[in-house]
PDB file of N, CA and C in Angstrom:
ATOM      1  N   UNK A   1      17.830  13.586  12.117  1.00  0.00           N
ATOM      2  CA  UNK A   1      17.700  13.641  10.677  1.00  0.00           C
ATOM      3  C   UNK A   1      19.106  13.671  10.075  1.00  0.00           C
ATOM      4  N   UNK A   2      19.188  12.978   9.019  1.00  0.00           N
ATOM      5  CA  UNK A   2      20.601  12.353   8.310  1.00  0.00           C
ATOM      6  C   UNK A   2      20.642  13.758   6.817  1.00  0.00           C
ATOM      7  N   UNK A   3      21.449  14.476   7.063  1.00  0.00           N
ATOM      8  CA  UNK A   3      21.472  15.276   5.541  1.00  0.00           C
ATOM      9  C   UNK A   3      20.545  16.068   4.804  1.00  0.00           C
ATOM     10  N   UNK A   4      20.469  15.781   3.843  1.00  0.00           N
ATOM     11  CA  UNK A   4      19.167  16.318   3.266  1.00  0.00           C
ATOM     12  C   UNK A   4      18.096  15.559   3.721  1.00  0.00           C
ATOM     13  N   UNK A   5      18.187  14.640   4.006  1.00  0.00           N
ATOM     14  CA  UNK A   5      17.007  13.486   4.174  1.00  0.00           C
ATOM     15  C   UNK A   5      15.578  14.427   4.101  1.00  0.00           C
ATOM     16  N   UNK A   6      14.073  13.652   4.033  1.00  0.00           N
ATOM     17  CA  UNK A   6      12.898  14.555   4.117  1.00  0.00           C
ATOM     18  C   UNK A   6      12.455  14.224   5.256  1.00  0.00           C
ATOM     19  N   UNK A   7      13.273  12.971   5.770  1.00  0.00           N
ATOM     20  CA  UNK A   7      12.357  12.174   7.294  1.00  0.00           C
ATOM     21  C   UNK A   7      12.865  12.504   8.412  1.00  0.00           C
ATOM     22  N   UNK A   8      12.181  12.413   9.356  1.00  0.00           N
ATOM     23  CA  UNK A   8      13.015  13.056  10.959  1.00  0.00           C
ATOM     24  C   UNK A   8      11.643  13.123  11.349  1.00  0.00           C
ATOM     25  N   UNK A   9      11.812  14.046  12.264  1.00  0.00           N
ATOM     26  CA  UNK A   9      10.880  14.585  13.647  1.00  0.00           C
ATOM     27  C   UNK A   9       9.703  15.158  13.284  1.00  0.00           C
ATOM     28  N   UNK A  10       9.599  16.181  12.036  1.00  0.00           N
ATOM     29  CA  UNK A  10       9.230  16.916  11.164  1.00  0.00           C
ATOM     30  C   UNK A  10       7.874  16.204  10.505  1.00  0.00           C
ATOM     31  N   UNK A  11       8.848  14.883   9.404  1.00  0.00           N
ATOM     32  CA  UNK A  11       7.886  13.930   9.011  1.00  0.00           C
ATOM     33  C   UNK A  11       6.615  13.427  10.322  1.00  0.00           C
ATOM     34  N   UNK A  12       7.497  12.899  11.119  1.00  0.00           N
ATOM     35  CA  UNK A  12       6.338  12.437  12.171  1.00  0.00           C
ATOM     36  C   UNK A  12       5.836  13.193  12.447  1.00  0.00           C
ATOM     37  N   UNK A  13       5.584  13.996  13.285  1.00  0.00           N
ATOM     38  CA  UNK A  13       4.571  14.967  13.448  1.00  0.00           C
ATOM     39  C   UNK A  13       3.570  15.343  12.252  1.00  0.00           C
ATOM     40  N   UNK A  14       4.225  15.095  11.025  1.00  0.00           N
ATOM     41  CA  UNK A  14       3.101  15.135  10.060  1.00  0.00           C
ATOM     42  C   UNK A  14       1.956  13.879   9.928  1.00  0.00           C
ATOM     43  N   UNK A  15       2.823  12.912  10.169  1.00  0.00           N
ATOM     44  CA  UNK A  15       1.856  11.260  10.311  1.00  0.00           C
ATOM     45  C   UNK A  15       1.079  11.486  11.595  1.00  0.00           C
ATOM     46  N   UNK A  16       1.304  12.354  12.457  1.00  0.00           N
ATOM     47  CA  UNK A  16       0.445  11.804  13.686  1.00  0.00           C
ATOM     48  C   UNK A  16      -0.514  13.120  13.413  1.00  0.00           C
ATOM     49  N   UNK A  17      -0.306  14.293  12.595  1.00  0.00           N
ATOM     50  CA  UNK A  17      -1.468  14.878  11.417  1.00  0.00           C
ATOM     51  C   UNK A  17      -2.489  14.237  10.609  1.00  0.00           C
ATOM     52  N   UNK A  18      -1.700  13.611  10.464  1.00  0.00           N
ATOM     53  CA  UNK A  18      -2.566  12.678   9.346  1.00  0.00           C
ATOM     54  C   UNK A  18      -3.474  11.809  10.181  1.00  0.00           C
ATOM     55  N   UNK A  19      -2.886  10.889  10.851  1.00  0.00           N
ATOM     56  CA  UNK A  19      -3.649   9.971  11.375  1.00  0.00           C
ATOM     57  C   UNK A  19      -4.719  10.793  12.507  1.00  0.00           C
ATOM     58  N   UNK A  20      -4.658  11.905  12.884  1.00  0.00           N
ATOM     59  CA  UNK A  20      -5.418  12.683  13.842  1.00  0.00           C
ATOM     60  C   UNK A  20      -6.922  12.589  12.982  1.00  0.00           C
ATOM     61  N   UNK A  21      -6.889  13.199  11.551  1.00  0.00           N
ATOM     62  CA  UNK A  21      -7.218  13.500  10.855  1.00  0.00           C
ATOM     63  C   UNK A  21      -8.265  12.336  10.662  1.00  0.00           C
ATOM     64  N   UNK A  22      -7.915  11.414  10.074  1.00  0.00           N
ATOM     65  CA  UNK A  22      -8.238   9.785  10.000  1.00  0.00           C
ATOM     66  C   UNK A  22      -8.853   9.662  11.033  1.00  0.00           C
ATOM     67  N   UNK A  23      -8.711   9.362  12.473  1.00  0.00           N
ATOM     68  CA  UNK A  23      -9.328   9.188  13.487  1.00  0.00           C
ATOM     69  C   UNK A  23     -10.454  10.305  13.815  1.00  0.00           C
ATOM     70  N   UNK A  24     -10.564  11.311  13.652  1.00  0.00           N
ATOM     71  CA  UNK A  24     -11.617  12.613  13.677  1.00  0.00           C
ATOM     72  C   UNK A  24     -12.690  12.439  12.945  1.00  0.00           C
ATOM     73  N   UNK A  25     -12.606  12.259  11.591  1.00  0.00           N
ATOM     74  CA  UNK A  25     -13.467  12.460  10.441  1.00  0.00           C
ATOM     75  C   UNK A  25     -13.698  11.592   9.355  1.00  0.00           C
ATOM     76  N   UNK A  26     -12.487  10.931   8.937  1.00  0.00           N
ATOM     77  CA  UNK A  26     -12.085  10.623   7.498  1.00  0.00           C
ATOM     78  C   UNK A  26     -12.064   8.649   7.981  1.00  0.00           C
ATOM     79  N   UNK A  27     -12.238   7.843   9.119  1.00  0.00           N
ATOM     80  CA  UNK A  27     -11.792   6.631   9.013  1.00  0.00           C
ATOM     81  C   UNK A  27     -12.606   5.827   8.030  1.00  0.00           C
ATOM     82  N   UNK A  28     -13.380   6.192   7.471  1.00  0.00           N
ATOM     83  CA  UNK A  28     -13.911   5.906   6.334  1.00  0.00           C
ATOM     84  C   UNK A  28     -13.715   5.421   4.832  1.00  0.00           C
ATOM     85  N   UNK A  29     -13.015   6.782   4.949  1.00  0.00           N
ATOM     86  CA  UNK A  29     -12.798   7.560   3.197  1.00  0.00           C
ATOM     87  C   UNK A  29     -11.321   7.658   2.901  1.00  0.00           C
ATOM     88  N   UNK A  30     -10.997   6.824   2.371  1.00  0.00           N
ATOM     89  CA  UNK A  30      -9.470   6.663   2.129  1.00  0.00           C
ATOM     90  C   UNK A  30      -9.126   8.254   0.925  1.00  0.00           C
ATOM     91  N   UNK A  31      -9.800   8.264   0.346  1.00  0.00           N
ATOM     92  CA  UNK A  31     -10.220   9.415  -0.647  1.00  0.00           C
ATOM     93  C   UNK A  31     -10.252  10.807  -0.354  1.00  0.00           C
ATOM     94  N   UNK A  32     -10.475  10.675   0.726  1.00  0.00           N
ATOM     95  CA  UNK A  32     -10.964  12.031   1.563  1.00  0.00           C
ATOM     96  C   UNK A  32      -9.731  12.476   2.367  1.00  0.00           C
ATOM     97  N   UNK A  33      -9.032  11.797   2.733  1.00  0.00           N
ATOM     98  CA  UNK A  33      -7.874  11.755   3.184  1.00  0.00           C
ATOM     99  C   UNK A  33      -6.943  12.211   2.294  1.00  0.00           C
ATOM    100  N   UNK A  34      -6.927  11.460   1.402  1.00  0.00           N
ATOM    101  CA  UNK A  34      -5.752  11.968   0.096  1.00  0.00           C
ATOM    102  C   UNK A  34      -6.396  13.438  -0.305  1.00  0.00           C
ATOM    103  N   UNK A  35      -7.410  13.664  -0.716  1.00  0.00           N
ATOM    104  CA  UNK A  35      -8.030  15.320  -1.114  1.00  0.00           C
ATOM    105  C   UNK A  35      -7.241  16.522   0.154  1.00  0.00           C
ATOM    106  N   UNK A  36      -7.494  15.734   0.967  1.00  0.00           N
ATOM    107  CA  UNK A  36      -7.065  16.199   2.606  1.00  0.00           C
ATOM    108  C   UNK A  36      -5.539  16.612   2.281  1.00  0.00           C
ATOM    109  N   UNK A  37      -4.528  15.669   2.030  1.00  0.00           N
ATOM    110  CA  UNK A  37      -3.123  16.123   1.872  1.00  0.00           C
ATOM    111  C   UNK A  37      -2.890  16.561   0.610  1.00  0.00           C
ATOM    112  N   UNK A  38      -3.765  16.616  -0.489  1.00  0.00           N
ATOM    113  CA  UNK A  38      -3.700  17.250  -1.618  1.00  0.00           C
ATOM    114  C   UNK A  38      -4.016  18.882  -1.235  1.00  0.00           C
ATOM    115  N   UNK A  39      -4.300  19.481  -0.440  1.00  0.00           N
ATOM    116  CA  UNK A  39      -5.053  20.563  -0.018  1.00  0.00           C
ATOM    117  C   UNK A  39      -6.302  20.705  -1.007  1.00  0.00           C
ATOM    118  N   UNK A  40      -6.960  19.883  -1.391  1.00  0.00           N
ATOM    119  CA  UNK A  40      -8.375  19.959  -2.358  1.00  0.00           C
ATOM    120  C   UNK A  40      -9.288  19.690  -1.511  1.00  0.00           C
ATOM    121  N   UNK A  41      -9.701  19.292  -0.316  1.00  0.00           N
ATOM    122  CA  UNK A  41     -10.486  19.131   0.548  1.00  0.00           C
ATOM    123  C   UNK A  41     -10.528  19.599   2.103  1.00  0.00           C
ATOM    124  N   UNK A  42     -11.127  20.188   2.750  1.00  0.00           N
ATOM    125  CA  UNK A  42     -10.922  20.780   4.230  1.00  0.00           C
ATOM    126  C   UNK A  42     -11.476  20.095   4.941  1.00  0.00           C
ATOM    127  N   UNK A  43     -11.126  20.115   6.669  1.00  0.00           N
ATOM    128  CA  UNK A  43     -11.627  19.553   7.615  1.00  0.00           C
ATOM    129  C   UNK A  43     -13.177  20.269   7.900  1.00  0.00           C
ATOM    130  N   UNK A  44     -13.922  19.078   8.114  1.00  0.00           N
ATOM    131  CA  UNK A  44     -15.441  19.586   7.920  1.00  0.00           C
ATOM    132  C   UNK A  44     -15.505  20.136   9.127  1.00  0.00           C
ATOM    133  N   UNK A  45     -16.384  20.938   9.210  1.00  0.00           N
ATOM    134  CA  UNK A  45     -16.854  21.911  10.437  1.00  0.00           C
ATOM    135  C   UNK A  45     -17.166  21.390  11.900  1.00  0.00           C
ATOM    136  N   UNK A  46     -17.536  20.375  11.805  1.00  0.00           N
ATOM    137  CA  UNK A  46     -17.928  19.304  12.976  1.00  0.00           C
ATOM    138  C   UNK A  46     -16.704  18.966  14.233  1.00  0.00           C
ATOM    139  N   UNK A  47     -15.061  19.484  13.336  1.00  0.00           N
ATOM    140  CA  UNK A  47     -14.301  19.023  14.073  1.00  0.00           C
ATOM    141  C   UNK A  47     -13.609  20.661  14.531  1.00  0.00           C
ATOM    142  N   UNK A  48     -13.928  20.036  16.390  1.00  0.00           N
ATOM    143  CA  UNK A  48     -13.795  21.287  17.435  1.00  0.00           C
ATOM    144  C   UNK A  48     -12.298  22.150  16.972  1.00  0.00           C
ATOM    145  N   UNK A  49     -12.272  23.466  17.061  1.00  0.00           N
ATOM    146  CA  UNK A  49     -11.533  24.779  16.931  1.00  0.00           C
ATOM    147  C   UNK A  49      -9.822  23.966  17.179  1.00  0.00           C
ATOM    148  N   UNK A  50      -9.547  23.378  18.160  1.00  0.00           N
ATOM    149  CA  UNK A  50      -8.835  22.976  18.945  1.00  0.00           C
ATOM    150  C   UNK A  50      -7.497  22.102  18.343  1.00  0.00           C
ATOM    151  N   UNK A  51      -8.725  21.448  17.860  1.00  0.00           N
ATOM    152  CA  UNK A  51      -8.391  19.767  17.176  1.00  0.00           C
ATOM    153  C   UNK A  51      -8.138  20.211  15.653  1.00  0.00           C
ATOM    154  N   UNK A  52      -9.043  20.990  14.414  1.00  0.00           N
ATOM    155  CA  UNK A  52      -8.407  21.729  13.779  1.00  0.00           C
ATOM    156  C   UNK A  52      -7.544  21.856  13.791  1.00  0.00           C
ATOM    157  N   UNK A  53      -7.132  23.370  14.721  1.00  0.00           N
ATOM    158  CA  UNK A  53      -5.927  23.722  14.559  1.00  0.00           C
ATOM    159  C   UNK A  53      -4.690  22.973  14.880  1.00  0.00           C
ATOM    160  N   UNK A  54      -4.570  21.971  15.449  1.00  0.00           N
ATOM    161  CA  UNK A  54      -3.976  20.896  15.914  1.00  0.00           C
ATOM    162  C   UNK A  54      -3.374  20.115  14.473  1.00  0.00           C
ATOM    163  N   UNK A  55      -4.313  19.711  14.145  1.00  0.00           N
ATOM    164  CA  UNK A  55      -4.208  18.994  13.003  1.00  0.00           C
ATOM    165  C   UNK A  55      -3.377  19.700  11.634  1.00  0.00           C
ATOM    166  N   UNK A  56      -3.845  21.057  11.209  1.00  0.00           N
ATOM    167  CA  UNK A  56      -3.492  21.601  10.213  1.00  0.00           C
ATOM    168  C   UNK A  56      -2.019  21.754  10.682  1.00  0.00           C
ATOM    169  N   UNK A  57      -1.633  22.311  12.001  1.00  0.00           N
ATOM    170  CA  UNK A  57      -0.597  23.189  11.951  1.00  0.00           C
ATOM    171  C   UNK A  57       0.304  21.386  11.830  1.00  0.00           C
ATOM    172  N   UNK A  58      -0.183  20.684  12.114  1.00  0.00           N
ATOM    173  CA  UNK A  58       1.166  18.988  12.436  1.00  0.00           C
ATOM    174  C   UNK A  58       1.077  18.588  11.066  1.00  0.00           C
ATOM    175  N   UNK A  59       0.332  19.079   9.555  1.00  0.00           N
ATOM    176  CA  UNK A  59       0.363  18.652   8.371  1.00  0.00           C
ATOM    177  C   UNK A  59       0.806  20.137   7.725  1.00  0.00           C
ATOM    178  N   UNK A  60       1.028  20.415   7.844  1.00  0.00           N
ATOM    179  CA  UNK A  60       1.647  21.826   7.295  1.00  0.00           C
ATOM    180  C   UNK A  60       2.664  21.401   6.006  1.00  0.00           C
ATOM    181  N   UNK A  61       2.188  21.831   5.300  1.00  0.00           N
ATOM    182  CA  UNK A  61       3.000  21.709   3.781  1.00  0.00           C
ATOM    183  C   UNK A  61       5.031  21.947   3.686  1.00  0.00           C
ATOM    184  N   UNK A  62       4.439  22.696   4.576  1.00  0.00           N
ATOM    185  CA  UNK A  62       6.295  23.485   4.733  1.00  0.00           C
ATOM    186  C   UNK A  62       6.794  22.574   5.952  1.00  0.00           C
ATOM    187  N   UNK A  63       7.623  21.589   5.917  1.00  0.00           N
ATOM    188  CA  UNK A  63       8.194  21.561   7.302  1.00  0.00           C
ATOM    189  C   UNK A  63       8.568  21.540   7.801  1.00  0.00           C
ATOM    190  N   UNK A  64       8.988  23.342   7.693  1.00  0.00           N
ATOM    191  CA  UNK A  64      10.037  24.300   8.957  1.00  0.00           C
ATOM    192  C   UNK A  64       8.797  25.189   9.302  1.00  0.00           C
ATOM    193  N   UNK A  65       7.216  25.181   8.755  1.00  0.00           N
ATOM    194  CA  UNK A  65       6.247  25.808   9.499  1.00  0.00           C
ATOM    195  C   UNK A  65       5.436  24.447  10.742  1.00  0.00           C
ATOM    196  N   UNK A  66       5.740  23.457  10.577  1.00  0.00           N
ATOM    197  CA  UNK A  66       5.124  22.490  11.564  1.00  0.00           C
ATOM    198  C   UNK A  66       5.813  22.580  13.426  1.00  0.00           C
ATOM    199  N   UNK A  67       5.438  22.178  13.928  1.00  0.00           N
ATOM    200  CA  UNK A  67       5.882  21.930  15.331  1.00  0.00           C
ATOM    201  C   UNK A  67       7.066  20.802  15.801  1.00  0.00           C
ATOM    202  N   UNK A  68       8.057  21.390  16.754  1.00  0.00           N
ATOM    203  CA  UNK A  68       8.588  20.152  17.021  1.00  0.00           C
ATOM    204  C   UNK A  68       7.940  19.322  17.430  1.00  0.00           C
ATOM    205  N   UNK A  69       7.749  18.253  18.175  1.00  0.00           N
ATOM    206  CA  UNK A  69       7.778  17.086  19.075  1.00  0.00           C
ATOM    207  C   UNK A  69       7.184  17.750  20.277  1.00  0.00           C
ATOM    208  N   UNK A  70       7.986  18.352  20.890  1.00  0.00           N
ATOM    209  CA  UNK A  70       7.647  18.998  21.982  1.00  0.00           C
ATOM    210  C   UNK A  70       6.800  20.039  21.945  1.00  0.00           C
ATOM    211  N   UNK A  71       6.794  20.922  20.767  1.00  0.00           N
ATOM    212  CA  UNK A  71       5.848  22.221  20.252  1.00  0.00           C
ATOM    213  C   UNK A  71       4.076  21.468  20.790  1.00  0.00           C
ATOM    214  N   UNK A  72       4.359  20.007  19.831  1.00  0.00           N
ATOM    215  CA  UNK A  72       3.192  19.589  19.535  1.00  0.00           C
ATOM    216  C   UNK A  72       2.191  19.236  20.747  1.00  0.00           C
ATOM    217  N   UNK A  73       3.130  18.471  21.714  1.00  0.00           N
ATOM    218  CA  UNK A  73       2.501  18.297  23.043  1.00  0.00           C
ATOM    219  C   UNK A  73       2.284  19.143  23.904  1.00  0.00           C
ATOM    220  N   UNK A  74       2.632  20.931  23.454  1.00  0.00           N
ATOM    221  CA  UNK A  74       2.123  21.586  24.358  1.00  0.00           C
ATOM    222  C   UNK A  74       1.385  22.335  24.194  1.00  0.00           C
ATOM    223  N   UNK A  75       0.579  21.560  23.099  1.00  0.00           N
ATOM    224  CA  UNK A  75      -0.490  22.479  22.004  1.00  0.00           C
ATOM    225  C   UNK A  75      -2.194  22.419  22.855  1.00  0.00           C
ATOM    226  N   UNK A  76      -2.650  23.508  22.997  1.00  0.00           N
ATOM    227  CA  UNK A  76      -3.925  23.702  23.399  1.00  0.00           C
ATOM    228  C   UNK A  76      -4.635  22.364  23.441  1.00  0.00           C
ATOM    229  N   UNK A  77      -5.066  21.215  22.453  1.00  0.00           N
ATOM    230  CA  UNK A  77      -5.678  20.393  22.175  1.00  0.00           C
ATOM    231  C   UNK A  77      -5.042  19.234  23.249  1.00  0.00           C
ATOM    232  N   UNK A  78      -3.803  19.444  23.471  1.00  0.00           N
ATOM    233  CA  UNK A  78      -3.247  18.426  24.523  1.00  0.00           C
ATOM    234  C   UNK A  78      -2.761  18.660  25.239  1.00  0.00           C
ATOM    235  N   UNK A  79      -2.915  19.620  25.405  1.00  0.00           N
ATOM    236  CA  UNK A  79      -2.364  20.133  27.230  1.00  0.00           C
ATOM    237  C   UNK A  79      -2.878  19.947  28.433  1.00  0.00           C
ATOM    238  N   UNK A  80      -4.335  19.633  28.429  1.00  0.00           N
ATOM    239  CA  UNK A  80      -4.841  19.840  29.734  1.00  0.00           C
ATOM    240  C   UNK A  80      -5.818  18.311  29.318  1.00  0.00           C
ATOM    241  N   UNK A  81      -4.752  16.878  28.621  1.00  0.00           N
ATOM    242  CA  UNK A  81      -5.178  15.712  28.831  1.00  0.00           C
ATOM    243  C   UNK A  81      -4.112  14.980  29.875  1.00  0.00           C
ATOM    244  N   UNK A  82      -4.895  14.198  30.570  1.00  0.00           N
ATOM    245  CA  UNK A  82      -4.008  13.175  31.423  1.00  0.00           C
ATOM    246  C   UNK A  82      -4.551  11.647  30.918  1.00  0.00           C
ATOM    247  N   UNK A  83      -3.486  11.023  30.918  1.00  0.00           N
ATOM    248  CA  UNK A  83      -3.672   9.678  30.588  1.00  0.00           C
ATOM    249  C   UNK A  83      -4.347   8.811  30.783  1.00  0.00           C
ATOM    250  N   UNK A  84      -5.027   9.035  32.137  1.00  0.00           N
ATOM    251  CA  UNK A  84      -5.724   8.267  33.028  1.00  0.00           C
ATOM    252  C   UNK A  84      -7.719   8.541  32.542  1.00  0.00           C
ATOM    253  N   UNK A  85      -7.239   9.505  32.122  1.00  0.00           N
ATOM    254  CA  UNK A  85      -8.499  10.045  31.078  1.00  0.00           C
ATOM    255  C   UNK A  85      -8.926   9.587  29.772  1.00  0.00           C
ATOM    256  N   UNK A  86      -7.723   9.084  29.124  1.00  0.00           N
ATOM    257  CA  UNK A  86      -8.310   8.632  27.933  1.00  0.00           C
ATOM    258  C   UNK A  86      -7.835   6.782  28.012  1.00  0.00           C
ATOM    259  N   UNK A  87      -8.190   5.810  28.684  1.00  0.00           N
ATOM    260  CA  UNK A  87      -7.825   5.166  29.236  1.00  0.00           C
ATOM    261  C   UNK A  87      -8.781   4.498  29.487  1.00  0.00           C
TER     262      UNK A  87
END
């Protein structure tokens, strides 16, 4: 990350929030998505404890409260995937 800049490591991890998000529930509802990063809308109940928390903590409003890079991949929801599994 260059300076003040808002983009870096930080940002991404928020896009691969987002798009988690999108792929879970929302590939639908372009609408629902935006309510979603507006905080006016929540992840519906349907989506497992795991994946939730996954999701919220990689879109986190603040982001010096989000995960690095590395935080992210060693998060409950993806820790105990192997590649060969989703494949």
């Amino acid at each position: 990350m260059r300076g003040d800049s808002p983009f870096g490591v930080k940002a991404d991890c928020f896009s691969v929030g987002v798009l988690m998000a999108v792929c879970a529930v929302w590939h639908k509802s372009e609408a629902d998505v935006y309510r979603f990063l507006d905080r006016q809308k929540k992840l519906p109940k349907c989506v497992p404890a795991e994946l939730r928390h996954f999701i919220l903590t990689l879109t986190a409003a603040d982001p010096a409260k989000r995960p690095s890079a590395q935080q992210a991949l060693a998060h409950p929801f993806l820790a105990g995937m192997r590649l060969e599994e989703l494949v």
